[in-house]
C-alpha atoms as a PDB file:
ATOM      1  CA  UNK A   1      50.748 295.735  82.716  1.00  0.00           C
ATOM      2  CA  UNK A   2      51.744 295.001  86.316  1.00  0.00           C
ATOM      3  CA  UNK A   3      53.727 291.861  87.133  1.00  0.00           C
ATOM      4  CA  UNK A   4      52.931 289.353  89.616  1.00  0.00           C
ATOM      5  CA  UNK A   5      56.233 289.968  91.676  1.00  0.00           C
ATOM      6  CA  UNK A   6      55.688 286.508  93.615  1.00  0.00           C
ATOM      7  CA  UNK A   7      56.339 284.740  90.203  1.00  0.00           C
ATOM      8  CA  UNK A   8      59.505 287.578  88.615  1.00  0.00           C
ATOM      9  CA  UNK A   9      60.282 284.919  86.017  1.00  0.00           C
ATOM     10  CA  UNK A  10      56.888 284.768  84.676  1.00  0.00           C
ATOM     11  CA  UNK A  11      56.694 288.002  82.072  1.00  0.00           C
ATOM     12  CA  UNK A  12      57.109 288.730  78.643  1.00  0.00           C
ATOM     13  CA  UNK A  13      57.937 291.710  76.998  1.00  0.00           C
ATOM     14  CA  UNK A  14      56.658 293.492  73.529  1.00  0.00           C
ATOM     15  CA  UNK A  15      59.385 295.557  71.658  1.00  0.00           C
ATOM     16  CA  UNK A  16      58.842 298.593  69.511  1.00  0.00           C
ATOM     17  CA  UNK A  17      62.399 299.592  66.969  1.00  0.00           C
ATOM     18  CA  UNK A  18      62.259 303.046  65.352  1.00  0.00           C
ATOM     19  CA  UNK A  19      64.357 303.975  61.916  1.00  0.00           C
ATOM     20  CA  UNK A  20      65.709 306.436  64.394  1.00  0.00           C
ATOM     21  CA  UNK A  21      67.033 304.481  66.501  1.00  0.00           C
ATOM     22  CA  UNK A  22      64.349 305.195  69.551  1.00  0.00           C
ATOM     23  CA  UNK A  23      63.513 301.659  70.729  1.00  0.00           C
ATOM     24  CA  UNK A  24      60.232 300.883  73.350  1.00  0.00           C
ATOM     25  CA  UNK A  25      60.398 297.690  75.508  1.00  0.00           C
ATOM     26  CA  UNK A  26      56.862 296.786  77.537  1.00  0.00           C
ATOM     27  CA  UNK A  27      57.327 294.026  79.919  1.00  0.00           C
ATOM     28  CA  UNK A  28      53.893 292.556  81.738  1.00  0.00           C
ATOM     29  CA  UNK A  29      51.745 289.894  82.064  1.00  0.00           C
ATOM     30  CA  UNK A  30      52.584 286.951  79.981  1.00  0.00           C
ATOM     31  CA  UNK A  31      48.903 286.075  78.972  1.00  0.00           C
ATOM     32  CA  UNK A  32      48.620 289.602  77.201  1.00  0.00           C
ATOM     33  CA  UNK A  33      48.517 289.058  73.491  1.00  0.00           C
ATOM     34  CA  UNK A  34      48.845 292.321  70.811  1.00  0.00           C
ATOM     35  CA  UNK A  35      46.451 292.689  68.390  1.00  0.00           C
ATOM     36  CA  UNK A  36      49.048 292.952  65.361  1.00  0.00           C
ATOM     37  CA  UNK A  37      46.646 294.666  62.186  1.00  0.00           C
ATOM     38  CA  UNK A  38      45.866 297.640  64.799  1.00  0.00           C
ATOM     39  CA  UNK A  39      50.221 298.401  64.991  1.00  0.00           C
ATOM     40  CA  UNK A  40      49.916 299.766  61.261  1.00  0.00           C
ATOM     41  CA  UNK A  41      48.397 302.352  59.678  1.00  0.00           C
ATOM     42  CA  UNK A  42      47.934 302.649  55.647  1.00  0.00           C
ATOM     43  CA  UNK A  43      46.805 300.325  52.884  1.00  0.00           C
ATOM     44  CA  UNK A  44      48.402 296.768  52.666  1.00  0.00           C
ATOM     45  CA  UNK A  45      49.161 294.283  55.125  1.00  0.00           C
ATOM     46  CA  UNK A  46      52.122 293.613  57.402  1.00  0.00           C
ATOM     47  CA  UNK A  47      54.399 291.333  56.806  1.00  0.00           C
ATOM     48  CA  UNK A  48      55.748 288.701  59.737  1.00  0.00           C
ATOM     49  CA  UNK A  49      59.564 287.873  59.522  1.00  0.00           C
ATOM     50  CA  UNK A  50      59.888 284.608  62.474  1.00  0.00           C
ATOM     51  CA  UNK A  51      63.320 285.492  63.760  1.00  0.00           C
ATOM     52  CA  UNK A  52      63.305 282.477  65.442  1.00  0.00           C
ATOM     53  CA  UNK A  53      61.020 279.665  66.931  1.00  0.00           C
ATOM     54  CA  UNK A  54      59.935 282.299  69.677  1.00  0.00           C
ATOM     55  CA  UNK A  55      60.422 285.644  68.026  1.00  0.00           C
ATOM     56  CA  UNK A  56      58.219 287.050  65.363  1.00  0.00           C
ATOM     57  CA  UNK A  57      59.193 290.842  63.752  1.00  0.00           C
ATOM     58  CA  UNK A  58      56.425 292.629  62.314  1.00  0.00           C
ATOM     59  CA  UNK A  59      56.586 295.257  59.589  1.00  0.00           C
ATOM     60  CA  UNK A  60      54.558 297.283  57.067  1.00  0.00           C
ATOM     61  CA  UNK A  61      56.394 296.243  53.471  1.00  0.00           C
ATOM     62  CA  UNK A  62      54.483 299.471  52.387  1.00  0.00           C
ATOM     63  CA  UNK A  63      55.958 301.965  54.690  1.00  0.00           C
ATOM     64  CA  UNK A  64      57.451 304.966  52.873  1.00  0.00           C
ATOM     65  CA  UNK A  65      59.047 305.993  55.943  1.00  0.00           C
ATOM     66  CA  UNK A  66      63.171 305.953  56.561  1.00  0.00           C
ATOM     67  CA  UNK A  67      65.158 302.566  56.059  1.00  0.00           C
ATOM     68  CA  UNK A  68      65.256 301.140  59.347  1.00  0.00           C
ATOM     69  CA  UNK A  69      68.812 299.627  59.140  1.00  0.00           C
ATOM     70  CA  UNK A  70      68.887 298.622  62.579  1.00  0.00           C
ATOM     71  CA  UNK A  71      66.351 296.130  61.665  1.00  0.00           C
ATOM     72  CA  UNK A  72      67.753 295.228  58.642  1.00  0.00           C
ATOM     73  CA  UNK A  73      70.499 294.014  59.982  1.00  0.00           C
ATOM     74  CA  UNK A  74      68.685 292.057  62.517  1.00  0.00           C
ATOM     75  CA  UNK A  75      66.679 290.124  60.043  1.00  0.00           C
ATOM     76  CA  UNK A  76      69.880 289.548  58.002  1.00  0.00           C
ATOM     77  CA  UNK A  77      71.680 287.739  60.871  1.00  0.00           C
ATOM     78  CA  UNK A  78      68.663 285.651  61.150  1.00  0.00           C
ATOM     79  CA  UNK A  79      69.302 284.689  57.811  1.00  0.00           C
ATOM     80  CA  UNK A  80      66.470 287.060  56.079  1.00  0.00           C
ATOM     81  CA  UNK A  81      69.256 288.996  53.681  1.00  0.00           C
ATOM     82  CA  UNK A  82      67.801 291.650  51.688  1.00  0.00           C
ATOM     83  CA  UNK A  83      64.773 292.716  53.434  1.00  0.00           C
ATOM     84  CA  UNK A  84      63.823 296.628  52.063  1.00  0.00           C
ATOM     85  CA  UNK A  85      62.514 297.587  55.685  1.00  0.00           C
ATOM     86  CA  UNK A  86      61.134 301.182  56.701  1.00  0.00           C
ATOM     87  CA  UNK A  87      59.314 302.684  59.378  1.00  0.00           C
ATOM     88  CA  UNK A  88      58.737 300.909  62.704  1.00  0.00           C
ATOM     89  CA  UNK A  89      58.914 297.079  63.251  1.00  0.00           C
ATOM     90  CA  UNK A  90      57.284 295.267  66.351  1.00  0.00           C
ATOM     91  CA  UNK A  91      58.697 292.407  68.273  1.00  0.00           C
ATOM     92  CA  UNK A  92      56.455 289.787  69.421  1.00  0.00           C
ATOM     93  CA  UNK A  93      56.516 286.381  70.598  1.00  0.00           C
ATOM     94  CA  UNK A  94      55.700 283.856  67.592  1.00  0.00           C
ATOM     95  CA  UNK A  95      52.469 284.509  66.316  1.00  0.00           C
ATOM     96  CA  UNK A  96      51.456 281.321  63.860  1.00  0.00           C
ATOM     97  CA  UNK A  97      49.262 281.967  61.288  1.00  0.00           C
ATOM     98  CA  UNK A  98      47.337 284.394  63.314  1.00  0.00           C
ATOM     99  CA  UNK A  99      46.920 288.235  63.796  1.00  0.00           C
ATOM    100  CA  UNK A 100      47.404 287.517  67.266  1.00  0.00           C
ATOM    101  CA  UNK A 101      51.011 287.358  69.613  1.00  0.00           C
ATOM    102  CA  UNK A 102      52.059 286.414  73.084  1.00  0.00           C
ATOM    103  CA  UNK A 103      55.231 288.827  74.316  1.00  0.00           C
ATOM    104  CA  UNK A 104      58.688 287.649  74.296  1.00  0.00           C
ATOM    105  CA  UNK A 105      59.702 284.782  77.083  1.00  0.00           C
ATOM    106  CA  UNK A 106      62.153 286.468  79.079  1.00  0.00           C
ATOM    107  CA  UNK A 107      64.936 284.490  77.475  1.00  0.00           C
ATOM    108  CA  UNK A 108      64.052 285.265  74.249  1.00  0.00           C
ATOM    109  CA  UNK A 109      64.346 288.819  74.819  1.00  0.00           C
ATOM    110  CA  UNK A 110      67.727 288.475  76.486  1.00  0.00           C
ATOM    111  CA  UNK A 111      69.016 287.080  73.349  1.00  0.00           C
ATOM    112  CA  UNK A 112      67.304 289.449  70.859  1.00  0.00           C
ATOM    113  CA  UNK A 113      68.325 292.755  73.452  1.00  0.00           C
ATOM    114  CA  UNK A 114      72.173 291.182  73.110  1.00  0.00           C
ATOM    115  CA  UNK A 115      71.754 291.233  69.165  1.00  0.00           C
ATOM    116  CA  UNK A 116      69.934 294.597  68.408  1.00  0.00           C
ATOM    117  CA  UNK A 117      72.656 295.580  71.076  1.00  0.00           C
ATOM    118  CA  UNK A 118      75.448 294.564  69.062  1.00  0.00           C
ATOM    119  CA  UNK A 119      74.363 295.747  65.661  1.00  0.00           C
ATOM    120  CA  UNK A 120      73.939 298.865  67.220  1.00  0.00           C
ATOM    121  CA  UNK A 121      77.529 298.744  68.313  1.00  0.00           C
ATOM    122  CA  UNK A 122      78.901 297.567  65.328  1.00  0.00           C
ATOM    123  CA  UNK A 123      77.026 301.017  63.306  1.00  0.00           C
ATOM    124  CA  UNK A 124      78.386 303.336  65.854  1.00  0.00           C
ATOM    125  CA  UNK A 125      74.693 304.323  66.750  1.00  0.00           C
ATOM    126  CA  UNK A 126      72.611 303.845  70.457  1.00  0.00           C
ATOM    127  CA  UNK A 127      69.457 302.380  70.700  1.00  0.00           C
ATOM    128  CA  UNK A 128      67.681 305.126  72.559  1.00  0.00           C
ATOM    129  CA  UNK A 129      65.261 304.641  74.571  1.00  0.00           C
ATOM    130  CA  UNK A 130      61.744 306.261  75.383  1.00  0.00           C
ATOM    131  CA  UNK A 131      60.276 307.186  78.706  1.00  0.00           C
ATOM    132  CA  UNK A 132      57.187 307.876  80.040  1.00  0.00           C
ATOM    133  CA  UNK A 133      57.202 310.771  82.973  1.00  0.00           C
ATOM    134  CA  UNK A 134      56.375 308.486  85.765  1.00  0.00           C
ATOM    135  CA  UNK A 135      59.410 305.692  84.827  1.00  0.00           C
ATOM    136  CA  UNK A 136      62.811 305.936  87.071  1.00  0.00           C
ATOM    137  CA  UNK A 137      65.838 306.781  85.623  1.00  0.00           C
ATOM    138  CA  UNK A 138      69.470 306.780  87.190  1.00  0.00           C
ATOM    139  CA  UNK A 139      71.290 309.835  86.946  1.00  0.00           C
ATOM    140  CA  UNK A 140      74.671 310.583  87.666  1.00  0.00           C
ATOM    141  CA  UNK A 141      75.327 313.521  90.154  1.00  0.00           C
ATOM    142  CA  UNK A 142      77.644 314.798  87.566  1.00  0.00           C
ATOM    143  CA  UNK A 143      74.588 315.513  85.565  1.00  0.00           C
ATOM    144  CA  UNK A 144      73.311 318.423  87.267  1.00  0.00           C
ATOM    145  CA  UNK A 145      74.560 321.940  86.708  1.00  0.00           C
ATOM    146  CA  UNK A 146      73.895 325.205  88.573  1.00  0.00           C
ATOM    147  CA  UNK A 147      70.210 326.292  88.811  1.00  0.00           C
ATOM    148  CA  UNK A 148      68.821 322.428  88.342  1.00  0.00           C
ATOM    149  CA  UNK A 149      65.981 321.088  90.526  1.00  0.00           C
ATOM    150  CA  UNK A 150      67.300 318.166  92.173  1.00  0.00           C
ATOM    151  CA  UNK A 151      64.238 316.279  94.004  1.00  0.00           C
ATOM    152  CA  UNK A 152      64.796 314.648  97.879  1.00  0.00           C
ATOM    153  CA  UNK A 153      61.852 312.790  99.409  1.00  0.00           C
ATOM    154  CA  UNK A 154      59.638 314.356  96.794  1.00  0.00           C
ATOM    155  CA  UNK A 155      60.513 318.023  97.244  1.00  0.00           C
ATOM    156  CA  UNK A 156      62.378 320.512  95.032  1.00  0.00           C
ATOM    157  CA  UNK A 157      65.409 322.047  95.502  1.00  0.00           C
ATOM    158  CA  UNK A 158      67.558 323.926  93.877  1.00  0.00           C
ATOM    159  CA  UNK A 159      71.389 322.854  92.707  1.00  0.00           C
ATOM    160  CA  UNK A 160      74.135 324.981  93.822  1.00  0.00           C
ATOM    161  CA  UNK A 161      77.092 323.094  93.507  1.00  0.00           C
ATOM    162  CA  UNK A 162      79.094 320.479  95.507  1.00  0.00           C
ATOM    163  CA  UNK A 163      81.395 321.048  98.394  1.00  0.00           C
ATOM    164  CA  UNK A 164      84.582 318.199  99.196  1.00  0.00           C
ATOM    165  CA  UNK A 165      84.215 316.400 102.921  1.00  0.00           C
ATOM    166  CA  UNK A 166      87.363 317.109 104.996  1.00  0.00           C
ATOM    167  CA  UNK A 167      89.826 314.901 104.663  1.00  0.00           C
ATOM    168  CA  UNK A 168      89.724 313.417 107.593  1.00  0.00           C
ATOM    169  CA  UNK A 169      85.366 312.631 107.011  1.00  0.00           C
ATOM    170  CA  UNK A 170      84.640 309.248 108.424  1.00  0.00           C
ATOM    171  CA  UNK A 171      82.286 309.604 105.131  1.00  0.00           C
ATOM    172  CA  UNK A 172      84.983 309.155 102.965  1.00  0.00           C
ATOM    173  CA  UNK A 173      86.126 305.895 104.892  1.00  0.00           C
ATOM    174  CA  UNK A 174      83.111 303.920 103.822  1.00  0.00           C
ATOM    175  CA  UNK A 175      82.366 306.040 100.403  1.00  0.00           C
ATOM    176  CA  UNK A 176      85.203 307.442  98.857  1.00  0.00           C
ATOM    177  CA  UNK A 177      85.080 310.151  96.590  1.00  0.00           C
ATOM    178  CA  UNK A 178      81.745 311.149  98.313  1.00  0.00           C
ATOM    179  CA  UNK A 179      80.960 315.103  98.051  1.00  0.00           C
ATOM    180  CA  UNK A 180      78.211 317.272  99.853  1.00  0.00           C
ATOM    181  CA  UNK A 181      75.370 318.203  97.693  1.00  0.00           C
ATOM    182  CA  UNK A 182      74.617 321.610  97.810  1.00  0.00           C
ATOM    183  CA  UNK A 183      71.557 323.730  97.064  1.00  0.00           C
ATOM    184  CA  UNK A 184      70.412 327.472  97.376  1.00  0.00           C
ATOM    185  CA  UNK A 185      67.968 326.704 101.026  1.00  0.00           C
ATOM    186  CA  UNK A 186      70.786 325.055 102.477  1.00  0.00           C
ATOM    187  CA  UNK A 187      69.594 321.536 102.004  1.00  0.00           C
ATOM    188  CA  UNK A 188      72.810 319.306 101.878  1.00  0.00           C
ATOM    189  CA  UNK A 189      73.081 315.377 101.040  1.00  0.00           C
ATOM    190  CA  UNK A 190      75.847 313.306 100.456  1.00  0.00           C
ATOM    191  CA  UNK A 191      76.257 312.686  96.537  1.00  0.00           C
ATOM    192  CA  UNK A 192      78.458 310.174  95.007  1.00  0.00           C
ATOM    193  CA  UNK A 193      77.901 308.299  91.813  1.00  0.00           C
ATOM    194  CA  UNK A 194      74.383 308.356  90.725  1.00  0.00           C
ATOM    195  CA  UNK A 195      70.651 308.605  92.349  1.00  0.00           C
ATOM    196  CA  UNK A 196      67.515 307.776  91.318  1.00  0.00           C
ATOM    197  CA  UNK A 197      64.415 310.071  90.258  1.00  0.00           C
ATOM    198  CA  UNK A 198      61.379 310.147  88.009  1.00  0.00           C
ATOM    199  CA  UNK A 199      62.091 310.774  84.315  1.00  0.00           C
ATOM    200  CA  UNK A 200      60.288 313.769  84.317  1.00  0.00           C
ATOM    201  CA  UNK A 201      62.690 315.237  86.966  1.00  0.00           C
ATOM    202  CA  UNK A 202      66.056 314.534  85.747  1.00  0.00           C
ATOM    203  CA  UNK A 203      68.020 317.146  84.640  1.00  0.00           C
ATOM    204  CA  UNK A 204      68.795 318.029  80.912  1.00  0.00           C
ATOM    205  CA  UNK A 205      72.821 316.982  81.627  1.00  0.00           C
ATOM    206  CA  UNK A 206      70.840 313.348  82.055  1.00  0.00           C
ATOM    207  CA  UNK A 207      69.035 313.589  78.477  1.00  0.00           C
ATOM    208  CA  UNK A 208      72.284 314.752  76.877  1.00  0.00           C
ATOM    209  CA  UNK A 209      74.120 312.133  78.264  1.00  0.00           C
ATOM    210  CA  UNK A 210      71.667 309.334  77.067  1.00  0.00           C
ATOM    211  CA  UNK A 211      69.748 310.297  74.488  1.00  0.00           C
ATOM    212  CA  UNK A 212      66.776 308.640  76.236  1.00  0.00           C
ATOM    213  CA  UNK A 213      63.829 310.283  74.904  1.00  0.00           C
ATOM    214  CA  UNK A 214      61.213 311.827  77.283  1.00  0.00           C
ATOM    215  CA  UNK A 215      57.498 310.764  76.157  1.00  0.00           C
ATOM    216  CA  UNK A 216      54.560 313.863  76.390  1.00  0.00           C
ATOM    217  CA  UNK A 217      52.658 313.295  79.506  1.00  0.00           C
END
């Protein structure tokens, strides 16, 4: 869903929470709705918890699946103690007595992102996150190990190492603790914190680091 980048503010965003902790967020249009009876499989209906005027969470009572405590937790600071939930739950705007829902206003999600945040925090788990191939991810240099394809302007290369500036490098002046990228055809670049690549490029140290979760092609 592509946004209309000469109105930013105008978006909403549709939220997917995992019993394992792998979390989807899909910002876009604000005049898409979600058909909710097509997010569940299996006999029964969902059930609609209103988190608050502008937040609905959707989940199948009859899901066998793994506790989701993550979204237990949510409902119970919402005031919805008690709530036996398993298997995914959906985030939605507020969707009335319909089977029908608008995303999440933008600062709506803000204030539901800082929650699931913090309940994550306070179980000593990360919300991880899934990518598709074609998103960007940041990676720090720090990620890559020997033998790694690092990409530049769309071209591989392969990851030797890093070598220091000299002291004396007017590089260091403007970036310190800048080092020279090195790889195996003699391609150099100046690394220092992190860069930017697709998902499907970054190297496993990234993945370990994160435990973002890369989605099939």
């Amino acid at each position: 869903m592509p946004l209309d980048f000469t109105h930013p503010h105008e978006f909403s965003c549709f939220g997917t929470l995992h019993p394992d902790r792998l979390v989807a967020w899909s910002f876009g249009d604000p005049y898409v709705e979600w058909e909710l009876t097509g997010l569940f499989s299996g006999p029964g209906t969902y059930t609609t918890v209103p988190l608050d005027a502008e937040t609905d969470m959707h989940y199948h009572p009859g899901d066998q699946g793994a506790p989701n405590t993550v979204a237990q937790r949510l409902a119970a600071r919402y005031g919805f103690d008690g709530l036996d939930v398993r298997g995914p739950v959906h985030f939605t705007g507020p969707s009335g007595e319909t089977d029908r829902a608008l995303g999440i206003a933008p600062d709506a999600f803000d204030v539901l992102y800082a929650r699931v945040k913090d309940i994550c925090a306070d179980l000593g788990v990360r919300t991880w996150c899934k990518l598709h191939p074609g998103d960007t991810v940041s990676v720090r240099c720090t990620d890559l190990e020997r033998g790694d394809t690092y990409w530049f302007l769309n071209t591989p290369h392969r990851f030797q190492g890093f070598r220091d500036f000299p002291a004396d490098s007017k590089t260091l002046e403007f970036i310190p603790g800048a080092r020279i990228l090195v790889c195996d055809d003699e391609f150099t670049v100046t690394a220092y914190g992190t860069y930017e690549c697709r998902a499907d490029r970054a190297p496993a140290g990234y993945w370990q680091r994160t435990g973002n979760q890369l989605l099939p092609a």
